[in-house]
Every structure is written in structure tokens, then in C-alpha cells.
C-alpha atoms as a PDB file:
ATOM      1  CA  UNK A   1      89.736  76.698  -1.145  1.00  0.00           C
ATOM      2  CA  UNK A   2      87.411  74.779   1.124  1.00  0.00           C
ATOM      3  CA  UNK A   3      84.840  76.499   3.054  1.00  0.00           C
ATOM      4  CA  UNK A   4      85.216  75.568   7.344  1.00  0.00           C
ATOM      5  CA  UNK A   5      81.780  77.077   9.065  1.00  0.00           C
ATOM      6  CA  UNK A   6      82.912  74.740  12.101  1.00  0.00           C
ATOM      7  CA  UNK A   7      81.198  75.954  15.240  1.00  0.00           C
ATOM      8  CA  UNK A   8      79.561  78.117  13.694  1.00  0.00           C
ATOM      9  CA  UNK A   9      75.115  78.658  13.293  1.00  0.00           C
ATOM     10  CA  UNK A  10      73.314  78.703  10.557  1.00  0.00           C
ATOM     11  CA  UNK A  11      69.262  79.915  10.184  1.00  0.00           C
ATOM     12  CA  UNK A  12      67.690  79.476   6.747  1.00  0.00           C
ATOM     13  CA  UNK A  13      64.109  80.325   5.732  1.00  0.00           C
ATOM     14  CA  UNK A  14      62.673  78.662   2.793  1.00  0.00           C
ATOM     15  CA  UNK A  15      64.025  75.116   3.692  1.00  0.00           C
ATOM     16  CA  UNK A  16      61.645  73.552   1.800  1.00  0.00           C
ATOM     17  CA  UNK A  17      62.451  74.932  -1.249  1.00  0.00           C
ATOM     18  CA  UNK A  18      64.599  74.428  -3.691  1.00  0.00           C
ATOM     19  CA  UNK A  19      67.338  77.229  -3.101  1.00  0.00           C
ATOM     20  CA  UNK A  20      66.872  76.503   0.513  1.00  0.00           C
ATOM     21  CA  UNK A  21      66.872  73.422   1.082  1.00  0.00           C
ATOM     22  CA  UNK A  22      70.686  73.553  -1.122  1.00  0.00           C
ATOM     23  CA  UNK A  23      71.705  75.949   1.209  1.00  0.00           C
ATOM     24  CA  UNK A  24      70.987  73.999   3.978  1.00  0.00           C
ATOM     25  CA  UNK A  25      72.914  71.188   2.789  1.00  0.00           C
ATOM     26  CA  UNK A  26      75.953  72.626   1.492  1.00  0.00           C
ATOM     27  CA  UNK A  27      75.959  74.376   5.195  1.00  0.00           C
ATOM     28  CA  UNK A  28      76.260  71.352   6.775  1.00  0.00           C
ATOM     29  CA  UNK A  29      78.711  70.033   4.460  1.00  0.00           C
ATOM     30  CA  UNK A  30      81.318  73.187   5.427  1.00  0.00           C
ATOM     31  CA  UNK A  31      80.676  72.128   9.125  1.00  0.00           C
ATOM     32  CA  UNK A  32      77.832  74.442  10.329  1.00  0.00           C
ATOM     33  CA  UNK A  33      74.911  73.488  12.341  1.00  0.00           C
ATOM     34  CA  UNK A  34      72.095  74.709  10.648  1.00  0.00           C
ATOM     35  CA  UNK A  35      68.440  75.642  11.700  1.00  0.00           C
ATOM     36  CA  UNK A  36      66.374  75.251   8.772  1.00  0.00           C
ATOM     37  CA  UNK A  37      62.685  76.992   8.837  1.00  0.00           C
ATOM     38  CA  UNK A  38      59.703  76.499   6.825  1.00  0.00           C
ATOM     39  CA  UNK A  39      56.173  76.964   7.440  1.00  0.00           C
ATOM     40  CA  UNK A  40      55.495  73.116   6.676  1.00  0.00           C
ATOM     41  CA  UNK A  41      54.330  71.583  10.415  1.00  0.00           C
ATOM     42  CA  UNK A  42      57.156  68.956   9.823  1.00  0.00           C
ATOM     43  CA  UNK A  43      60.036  68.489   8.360  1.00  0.00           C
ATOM     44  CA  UNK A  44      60.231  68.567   4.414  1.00  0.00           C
ATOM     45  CA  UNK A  45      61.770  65.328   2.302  1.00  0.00           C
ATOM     46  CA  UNK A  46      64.457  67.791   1.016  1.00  0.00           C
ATOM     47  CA  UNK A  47      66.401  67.772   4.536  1.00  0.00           C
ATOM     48  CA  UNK A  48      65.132  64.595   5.994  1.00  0.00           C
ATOM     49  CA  UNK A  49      68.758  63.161   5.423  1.00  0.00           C
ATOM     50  CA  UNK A  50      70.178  66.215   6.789  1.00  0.00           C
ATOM     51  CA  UNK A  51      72.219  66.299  10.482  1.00  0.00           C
ATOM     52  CA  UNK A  52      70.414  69.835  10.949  1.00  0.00           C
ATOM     53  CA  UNK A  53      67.633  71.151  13.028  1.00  0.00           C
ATOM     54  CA  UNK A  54      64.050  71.549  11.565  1.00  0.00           C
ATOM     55  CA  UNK A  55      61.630  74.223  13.161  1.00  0.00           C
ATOM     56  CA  UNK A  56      58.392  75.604  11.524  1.00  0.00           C
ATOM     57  CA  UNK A  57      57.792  79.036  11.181  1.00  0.00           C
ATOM     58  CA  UNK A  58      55.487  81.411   9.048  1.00  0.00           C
ATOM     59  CA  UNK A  59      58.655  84.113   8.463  1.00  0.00           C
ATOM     60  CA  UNK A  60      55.422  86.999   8.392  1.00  0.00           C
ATOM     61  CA  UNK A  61      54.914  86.724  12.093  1.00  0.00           C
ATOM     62  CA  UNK A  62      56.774  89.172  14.132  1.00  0.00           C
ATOM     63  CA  UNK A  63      56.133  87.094  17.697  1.00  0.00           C
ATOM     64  CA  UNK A  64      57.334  83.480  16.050  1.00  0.00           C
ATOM     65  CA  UNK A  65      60.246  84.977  14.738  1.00  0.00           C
ATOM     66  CA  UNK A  66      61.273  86.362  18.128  1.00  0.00           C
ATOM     67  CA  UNK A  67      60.219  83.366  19.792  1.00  0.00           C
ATOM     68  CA  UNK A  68      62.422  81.328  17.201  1.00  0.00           C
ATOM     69  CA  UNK A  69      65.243  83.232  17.624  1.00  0.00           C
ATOM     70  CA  UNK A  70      65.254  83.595  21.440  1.00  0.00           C
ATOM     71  CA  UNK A  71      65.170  80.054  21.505  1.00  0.00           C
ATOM     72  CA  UNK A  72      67.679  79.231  18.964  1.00  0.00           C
ATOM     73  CA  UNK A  73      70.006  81.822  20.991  1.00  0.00           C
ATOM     74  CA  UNK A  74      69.116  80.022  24.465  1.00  0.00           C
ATOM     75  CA  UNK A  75      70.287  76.749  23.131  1.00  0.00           C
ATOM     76  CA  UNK A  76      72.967  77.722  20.932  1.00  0.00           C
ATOM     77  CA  UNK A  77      74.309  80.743  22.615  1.00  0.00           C
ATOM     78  CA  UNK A  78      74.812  82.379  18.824  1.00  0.00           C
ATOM     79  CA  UNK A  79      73.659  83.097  15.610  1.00  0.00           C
ATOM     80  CA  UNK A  80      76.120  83.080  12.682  1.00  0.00           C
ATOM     81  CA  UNK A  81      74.417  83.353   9.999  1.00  0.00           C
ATOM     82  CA  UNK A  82      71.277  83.902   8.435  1.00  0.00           C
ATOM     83  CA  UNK A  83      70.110  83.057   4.815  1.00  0.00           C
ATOM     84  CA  UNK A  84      66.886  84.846   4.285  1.00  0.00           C
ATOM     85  CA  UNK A  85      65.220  82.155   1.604  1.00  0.00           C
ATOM     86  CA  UNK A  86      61.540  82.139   1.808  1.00  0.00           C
ATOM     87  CA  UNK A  87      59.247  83.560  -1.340  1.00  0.00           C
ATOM     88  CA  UNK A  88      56.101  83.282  -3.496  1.00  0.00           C
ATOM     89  CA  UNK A  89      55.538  84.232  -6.964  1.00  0.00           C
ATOM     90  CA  UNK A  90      51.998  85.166  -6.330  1.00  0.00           C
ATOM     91  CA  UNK A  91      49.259  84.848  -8.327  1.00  0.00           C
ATOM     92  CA  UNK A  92      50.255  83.635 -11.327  1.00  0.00           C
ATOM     93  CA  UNK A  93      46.750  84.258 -13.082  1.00  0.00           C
ATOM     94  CA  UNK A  94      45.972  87.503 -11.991  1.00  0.00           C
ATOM     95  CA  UNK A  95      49.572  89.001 -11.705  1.00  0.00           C
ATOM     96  CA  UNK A  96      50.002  91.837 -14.336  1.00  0.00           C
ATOM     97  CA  UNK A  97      50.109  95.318 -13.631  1.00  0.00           C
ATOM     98  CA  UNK A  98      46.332  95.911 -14.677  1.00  0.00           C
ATOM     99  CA  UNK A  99      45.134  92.560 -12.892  1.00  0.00           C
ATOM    100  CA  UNK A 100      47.055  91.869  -9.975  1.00  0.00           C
ATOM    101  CA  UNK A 101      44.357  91.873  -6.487  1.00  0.00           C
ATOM    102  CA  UNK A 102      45.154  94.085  -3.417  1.00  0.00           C
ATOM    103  CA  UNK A 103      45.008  90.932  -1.510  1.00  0.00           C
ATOM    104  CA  UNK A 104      47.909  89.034  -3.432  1.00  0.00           C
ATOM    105  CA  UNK A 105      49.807  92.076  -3.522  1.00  0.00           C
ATOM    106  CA  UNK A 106      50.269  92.267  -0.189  1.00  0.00           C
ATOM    107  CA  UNK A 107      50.451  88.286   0.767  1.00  0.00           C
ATOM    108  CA  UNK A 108      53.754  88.695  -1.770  1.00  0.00           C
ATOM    109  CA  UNK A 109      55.072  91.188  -0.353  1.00  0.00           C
ATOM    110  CA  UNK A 110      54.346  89.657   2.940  1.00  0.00           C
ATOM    111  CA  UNK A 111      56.479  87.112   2.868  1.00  0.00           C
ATOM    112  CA  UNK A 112      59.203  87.830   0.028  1.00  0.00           C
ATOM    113  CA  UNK A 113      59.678  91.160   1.836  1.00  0.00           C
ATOM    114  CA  UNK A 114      58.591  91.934   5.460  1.00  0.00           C
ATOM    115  CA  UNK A 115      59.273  87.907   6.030  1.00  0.00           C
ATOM    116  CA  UNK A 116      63.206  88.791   4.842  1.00  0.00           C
ATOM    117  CA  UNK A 117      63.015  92.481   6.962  1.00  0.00           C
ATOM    118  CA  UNK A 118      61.826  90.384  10.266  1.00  0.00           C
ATOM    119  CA  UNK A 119      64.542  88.069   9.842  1.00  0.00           C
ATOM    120  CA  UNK A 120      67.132  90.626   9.630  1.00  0.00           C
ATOM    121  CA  UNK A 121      65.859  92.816  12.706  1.00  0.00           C
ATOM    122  CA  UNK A 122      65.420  89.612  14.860  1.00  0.00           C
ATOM    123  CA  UNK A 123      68.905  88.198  14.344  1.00  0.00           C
ATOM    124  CA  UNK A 124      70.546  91.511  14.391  1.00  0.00           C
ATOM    125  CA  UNK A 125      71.171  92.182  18.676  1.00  0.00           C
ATOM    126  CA  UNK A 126      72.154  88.206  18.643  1.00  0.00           C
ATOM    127  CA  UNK A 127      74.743  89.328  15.790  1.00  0.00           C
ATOM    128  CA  UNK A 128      75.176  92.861  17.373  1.00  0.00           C
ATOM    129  CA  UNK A 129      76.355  91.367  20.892  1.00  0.00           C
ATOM    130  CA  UNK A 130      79.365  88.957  18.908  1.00  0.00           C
ATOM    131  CA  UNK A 131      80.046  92.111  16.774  1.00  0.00           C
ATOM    132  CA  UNK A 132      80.016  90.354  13.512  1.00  0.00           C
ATOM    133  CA  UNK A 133      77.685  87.635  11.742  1.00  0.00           C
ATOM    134  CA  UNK A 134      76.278  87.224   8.086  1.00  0.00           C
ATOM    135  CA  UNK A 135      73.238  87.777   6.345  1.00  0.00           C
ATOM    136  CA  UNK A 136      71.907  86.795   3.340  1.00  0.00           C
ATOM    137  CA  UNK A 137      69.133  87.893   1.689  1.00  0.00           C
ATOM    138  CA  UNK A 138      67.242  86.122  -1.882  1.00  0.00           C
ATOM    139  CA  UNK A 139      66.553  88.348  -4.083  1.00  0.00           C
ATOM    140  CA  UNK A 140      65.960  88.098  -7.922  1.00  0.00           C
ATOM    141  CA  UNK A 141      67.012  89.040 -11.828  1.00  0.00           C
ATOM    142  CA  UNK A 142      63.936  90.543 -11.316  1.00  0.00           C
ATOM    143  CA  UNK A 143      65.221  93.338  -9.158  1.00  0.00           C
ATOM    144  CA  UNK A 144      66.806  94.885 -12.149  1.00  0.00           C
ATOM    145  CA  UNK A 145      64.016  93.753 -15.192  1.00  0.00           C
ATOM    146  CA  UNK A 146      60.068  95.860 -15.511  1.00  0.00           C
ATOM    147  CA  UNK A 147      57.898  93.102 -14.283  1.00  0.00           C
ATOM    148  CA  UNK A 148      54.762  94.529 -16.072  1.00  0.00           C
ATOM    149  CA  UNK A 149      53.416  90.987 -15.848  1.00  0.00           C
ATOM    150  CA  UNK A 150      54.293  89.948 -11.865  1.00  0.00           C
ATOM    151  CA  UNK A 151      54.423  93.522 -10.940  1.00  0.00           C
ATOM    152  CA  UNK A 152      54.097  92.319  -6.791  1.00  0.00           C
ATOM    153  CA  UNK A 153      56.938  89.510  -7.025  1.00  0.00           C
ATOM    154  CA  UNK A 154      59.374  92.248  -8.701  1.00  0.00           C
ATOM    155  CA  UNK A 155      58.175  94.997  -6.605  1.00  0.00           C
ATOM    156  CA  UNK A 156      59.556  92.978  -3.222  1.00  0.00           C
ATOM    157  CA  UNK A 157      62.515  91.454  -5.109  1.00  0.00           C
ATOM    158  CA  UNK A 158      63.424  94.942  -5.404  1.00  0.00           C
ATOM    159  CA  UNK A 159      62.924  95.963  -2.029  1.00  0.00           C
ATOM    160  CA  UNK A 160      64.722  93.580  -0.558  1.00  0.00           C
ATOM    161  CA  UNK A 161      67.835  94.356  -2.683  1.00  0.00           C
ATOM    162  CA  UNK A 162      67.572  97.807  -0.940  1.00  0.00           C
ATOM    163  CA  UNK A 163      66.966  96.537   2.237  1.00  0.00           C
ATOM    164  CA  UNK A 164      69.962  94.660   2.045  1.00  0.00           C
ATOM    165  CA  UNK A 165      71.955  97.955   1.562  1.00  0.00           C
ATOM    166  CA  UNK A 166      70.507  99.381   4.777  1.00  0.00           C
ATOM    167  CA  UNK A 167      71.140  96.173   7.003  1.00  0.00           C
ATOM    168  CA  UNK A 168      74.217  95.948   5.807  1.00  0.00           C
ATOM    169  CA  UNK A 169      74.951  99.886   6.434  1.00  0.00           C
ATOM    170  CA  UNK A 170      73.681  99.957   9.529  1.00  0.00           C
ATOM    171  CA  UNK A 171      75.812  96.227  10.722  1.00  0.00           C
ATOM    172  CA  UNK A 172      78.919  98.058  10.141  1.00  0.00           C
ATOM    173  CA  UNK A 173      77.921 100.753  12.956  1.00  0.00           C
ATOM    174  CA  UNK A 174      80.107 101.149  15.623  1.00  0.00           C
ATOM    175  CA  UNK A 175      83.024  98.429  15.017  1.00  0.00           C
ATOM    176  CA  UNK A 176      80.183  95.783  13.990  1.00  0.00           C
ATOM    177  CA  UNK A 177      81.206  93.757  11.174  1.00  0.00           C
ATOM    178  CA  UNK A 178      78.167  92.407  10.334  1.00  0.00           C
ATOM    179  CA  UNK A 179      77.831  91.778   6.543  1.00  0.00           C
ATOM    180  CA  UNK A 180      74.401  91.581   4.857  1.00  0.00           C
ATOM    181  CA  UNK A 181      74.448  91.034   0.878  1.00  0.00           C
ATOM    182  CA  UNK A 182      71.770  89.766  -1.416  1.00  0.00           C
ATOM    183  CA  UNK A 183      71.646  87.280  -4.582  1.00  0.00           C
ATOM    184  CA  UNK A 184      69.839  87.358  -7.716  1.00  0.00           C
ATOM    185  CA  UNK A 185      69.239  84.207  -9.208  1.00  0.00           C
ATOM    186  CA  UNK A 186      67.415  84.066 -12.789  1.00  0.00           C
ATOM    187  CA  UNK A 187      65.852  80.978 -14.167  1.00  0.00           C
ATOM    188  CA  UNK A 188      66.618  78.510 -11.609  1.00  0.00           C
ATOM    189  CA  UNK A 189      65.172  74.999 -11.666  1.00  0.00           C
ATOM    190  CA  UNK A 190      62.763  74.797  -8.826  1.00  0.00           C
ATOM    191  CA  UNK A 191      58.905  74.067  -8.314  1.00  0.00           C
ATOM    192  CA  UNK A 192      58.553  77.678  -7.482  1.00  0.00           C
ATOM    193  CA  UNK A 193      59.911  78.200 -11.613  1.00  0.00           C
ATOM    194  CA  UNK A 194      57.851  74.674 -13.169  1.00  0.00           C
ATOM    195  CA  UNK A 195      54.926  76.662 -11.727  1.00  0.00           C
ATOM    196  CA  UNK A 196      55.122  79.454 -13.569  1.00  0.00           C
ATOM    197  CA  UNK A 197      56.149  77.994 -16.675  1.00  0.00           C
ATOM    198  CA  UNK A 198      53.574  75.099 -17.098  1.00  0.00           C
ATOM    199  CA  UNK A 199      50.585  77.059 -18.240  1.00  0.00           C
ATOM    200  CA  UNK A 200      52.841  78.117 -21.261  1.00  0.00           C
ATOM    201  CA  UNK A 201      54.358  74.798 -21.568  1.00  0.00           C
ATOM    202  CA  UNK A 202      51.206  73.309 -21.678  1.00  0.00           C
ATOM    203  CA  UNK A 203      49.862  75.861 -24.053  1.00  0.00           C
ATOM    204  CA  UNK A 204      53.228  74.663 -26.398  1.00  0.00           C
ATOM    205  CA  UNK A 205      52.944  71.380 -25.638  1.00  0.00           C
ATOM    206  CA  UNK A 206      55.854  71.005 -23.564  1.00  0.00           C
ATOM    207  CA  UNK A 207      56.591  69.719 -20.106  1.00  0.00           C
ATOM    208  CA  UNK A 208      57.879  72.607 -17.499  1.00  0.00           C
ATOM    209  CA  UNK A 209      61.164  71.205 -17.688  1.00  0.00           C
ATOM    210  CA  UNK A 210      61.011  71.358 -21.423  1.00  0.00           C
ATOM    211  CA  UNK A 211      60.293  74.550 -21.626  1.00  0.00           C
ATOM    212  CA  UNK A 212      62.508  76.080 -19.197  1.00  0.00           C
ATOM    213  CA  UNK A 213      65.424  74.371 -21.055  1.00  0.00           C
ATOM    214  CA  UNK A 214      63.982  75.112 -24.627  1.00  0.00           C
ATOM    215  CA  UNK A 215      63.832  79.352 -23.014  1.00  0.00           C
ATOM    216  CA  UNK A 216      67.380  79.025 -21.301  1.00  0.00           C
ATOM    217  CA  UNK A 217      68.919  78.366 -25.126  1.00  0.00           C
ATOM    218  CA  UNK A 218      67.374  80.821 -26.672  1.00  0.00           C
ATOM    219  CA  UNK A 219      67.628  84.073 -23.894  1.00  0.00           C
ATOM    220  CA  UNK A 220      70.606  82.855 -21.594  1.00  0.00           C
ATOM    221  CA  UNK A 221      74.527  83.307 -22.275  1.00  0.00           C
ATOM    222  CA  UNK A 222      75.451  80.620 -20.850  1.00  0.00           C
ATOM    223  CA  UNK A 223      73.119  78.102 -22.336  1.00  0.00           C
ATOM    224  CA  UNK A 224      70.954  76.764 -19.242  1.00  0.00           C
ATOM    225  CA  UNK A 225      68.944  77.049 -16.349  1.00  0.00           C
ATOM    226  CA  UNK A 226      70.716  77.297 -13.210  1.00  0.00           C
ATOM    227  CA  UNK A 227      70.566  74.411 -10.179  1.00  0.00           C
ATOM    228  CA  UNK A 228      69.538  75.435  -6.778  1.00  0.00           C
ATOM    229  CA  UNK A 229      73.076  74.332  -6.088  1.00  0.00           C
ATOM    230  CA  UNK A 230      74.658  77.542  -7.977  1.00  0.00           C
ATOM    231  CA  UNK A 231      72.606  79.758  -6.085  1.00  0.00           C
ATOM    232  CA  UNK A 232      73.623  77.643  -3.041  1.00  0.00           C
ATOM    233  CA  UNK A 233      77.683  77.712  -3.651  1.00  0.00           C
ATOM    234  CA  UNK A 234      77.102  81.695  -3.865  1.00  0.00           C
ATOM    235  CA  UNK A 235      75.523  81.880  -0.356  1.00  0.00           C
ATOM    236  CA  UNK A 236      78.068  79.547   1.284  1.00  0.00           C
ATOM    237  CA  UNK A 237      80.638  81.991  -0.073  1.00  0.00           C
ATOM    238  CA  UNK A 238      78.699  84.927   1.088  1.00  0.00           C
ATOM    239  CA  UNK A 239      78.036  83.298   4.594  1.00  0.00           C
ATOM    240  CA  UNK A 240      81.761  82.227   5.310  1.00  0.00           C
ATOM    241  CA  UNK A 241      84.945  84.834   6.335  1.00  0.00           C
ATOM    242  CA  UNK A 242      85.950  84.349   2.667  1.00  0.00           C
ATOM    243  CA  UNK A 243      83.789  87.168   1.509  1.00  0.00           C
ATOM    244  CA  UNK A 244      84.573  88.911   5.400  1.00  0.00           C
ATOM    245  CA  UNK A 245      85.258  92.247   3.132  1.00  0.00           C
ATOM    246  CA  UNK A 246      81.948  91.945   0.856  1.00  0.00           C
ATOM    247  CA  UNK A 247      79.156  93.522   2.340  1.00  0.00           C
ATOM    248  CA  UNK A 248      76.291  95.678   0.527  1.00  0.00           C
ATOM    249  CA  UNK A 249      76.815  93.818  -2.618  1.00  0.00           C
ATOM    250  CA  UNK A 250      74.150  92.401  -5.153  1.00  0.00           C
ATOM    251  CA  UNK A 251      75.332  89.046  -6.720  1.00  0.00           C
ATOM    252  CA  UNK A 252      73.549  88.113 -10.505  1.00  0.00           C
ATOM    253  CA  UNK A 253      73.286  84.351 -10.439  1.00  0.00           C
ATOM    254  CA  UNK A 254      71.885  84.379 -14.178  1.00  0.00           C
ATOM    255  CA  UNK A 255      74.036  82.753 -16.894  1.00  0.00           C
ATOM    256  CA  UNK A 256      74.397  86.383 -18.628  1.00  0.00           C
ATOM    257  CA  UNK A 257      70.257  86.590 -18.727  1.00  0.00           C
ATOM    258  CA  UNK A 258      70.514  90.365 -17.458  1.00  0.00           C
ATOM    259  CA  UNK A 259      73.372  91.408 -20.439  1.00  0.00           C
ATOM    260  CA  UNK A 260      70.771  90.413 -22.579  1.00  0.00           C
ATOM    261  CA  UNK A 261      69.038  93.217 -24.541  1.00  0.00           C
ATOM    262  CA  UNK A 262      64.968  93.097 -23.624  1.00  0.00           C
ATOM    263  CA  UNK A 263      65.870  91.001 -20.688  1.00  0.00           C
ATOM    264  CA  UNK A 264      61.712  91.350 -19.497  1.00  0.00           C
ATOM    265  CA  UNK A 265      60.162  90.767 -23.137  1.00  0.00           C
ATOM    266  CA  UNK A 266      62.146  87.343 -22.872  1.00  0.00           C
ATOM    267  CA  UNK A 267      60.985  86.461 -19.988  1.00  0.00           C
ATOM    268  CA  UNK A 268      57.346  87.228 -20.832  1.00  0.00           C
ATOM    269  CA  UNK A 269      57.727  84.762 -23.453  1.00  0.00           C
ATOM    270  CA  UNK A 270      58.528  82.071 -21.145  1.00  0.00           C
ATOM    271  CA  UNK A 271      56.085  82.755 -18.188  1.00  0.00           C
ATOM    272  CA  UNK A 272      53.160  84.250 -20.246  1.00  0.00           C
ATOM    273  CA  UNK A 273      49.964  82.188 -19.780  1.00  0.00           C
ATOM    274  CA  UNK A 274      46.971  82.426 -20.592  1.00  0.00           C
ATOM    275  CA  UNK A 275      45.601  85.748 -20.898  1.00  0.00           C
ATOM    276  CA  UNK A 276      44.729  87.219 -17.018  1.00  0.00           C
ATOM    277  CA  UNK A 277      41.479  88.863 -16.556  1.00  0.00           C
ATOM    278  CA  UNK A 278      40.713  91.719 -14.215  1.00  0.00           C
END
């Protein structure tokens, strides 16, 4: 069944990345017009092919993301949809438990958290006065794994898979039908993943891609790292009326990695560099 988002809008955060920037394209494919955001001053390679709009914004300021989406509302009239995209791994260094800084703590959860809760309060009136709309929030396998060794990047991956619960609670308030759910990808093949794995590739003698393919065999069900596509397809489905009775709902884009026992020892052996010191 083919997805039609004719007519309607589209905001997505992270369009420079690699789930992002998929989104964004498979968007436009299903018809919608799509405002992509980054915090890049202009437009990123990834969409320069792309009949979409391109508008910077650093998703941790509370004035540019009400400026962004007056605007956007001004022009447009409406707001759809809204794929919440943008995130950091942090400090990959300094990132266990025992090591991790106050400082990169908080720039993590800055943008993989209160970046994702700004974009859901400043779309919500624009979605409250059509009564309906669709938001979609990236989370990660991590939400569900001990992250003893990126404790910030799984603390906000968790909180925004509870967040997502109370958008999407308080969306269905009074005869709203707006639908907020979140996805959990696991190894996905982006630069945000090559960056954590090269220090152990290195260390093994492998390129990042290597690695990430040689880890996906041995921990992952399903054989392989995912694309940014398969995280995309999920969104599209999340974003369009086809999923118009799905709302609250975590999605595990993973390959099986989470039915796997010692889900966060296997990952440790993939994104385990050198030793961090405090």
C-alpha cells in the first residue's frame, strides 16, 4: 500500500544526518512538503537534490524554535508532521558512568532530549488548532539496554521514550487525535555509528564499516546493520493515517539485537575504545 502525504507538512530535525536526511526524502517521495532543520548555516549535500525546504536551527533554543515554527505556520498555514531527528553520542572518550563530565552530560541531553521536548511543545497548538497531526520522536535500542559505558546518550534515549508517552497522552485530550510515537533503531549505518566504532576498529585493525558488519554477524538476528532507510520506512508509516490508530507506541528497529541475551555486554564489545580516564 503506497503512502499519499499530499498536501500535507512535514518538519524534521537532524536533516543532516543520516536517519534524517532518509526521512526527509522518503517524505517527499509520498508527496509531502517537507521542512528539513539542521544546525548547519546551509543546506547539507544529503538534501541538496531534494524539492524540500532547508532552514537552520540549533533544536536547544527555545526562541528559534518558536520563531521557526511561527514562520513555517505563517507560510504554510499547517504543520503535519513532525519527526524529531536530531542527536549526539557525546563524548565518546570520557563517556562511562565513572568518567563522563557534567558538561557533556548535559550538552547530550541538551539536544537528544530537551531539543526533541521543544519540538513537541512548539508544534503542538499548530497541531492542537487542526485537531490531529503526527509526531515522531528518535529514540534508541538503548532505551531498553544499561549503558554503563555512554551513561548520558542512554539516559536521554530513555527519556525521550517516556516523553513520547506523555505527548502522545496528552494529544489525545479533548477529541485531539494527535499521535506521538517513538523509534528505536540499533546499529544503524551512519557517521554518528562509524564514530563510535573506529577507535575499536582501529584498535582491531578494521575500517568502521568493517567492524560494524563483522559485530552485526556475530550479536544481530537478522545478520546486519540496518540503513537509515529502515529507520526511515518506519517513520513514514508512523507519520501517515496508516498508523492513524498507533499512538504511544515504541517501535525496535534492531534486526532482533534486543532478544539477544547480554544485549549491553555486546555492544560494549563493539564501541569499547580505548580505556577512558577520569
Amino acid at each position: 500500500m503506497r503512502v499519499d502525504l499530499a498536501d500535507k507538512l512535514a518538519l524534521v530535525t537532524g536533516g543532516a544526518g543520516g536517519i534524517g536526511s532518509a526521512t526527509a526524502r522518503l517524505l517527499v517521495e509520498a508527496g509531502a512538503r517537507v521542512v528539513a532543520m539542521d544546525r548547519l548555516e546551509r543546506m547539507p549535500a544529503s538534501l541538496a537534490n531534494l524539492p524540500l525546504e532547508y532552514r537552520q536551527l540549533d533544536v536547544t533554543d527555545e526562541l528559534a524554535w518558536a520563531e521557526l515554527v511561527m514562520a513555517v505556520d505563517a507560510e504554510h498555514g499547517r504543520i503535519d508532521m513532525l519527526v524529531n531527528a536530531a542527536g549526539i553520542e557525546g563524548d565518546q572518550g570520557r563517556n562511562t558512568i565513572a568518567s563522563t563530565t557534567l558538561e557533556d552530560w548535559r550538552r547530550v541531553h541538551a539536544i537528544n532530549l530537551d531539543g526533541t521536548f521543544l519540538g513537541c511543545r512548539s508544534v503542538m497548538p499548530v497541531m492542537e488548532r487542526a485537531g490531529h497531526g503526527a509526531i515522531v520522536n528518535v529514540s534508541s535500542v538503548a532505551s531498553y539496554f544499561p549503558m554503563p559505558f555512554n551513561c548520558a546518550y542512554g539516559s536521554s534515549k530513555a527519556a525521550v521514550q517516556h516523553l513520547t508517552r506523555s505527548v502522545a497522552a496528552w494529544g489525545s485530550r479533548n477529541g485531539h487525535r494527535i499521535r506521538c510515537n517513538s523509534v528505536h533503531p540499533g546499529l544503524v549505518r551512519t557517521d554518528m555509528l562509524r564514530s563510535i566504532a573506529a577507535a575499536g576498529a582501529l584498535r582491531d585493525g578494521l575500517s568502521a564499516d568493517a567492524a560494524i558488519d563483522q559485530h552485526a554477524r556475530s550479536a544481530i538476528p537478522l545478520g546486519r546493520a540496518a540503513e537509515p532507510e529502515d529507520v526511515a520506512r518506519q517513520i513514514l508509516y508512523l507519520s501517515s493515517d496508516l498508523a492513524g490508530q498507533v499512538t504511544g507506541a515504541d517501535f525496535r528497529i534492531d534486526g532482533g539485537w534486543t532478544l539477544a541475551a547480554g544485549g549491553w555486554q555486546r555492544r560494549l564489545a563493539l564501541l569499547d575504545g580505548p580505556p577512558s580516564t577520569s
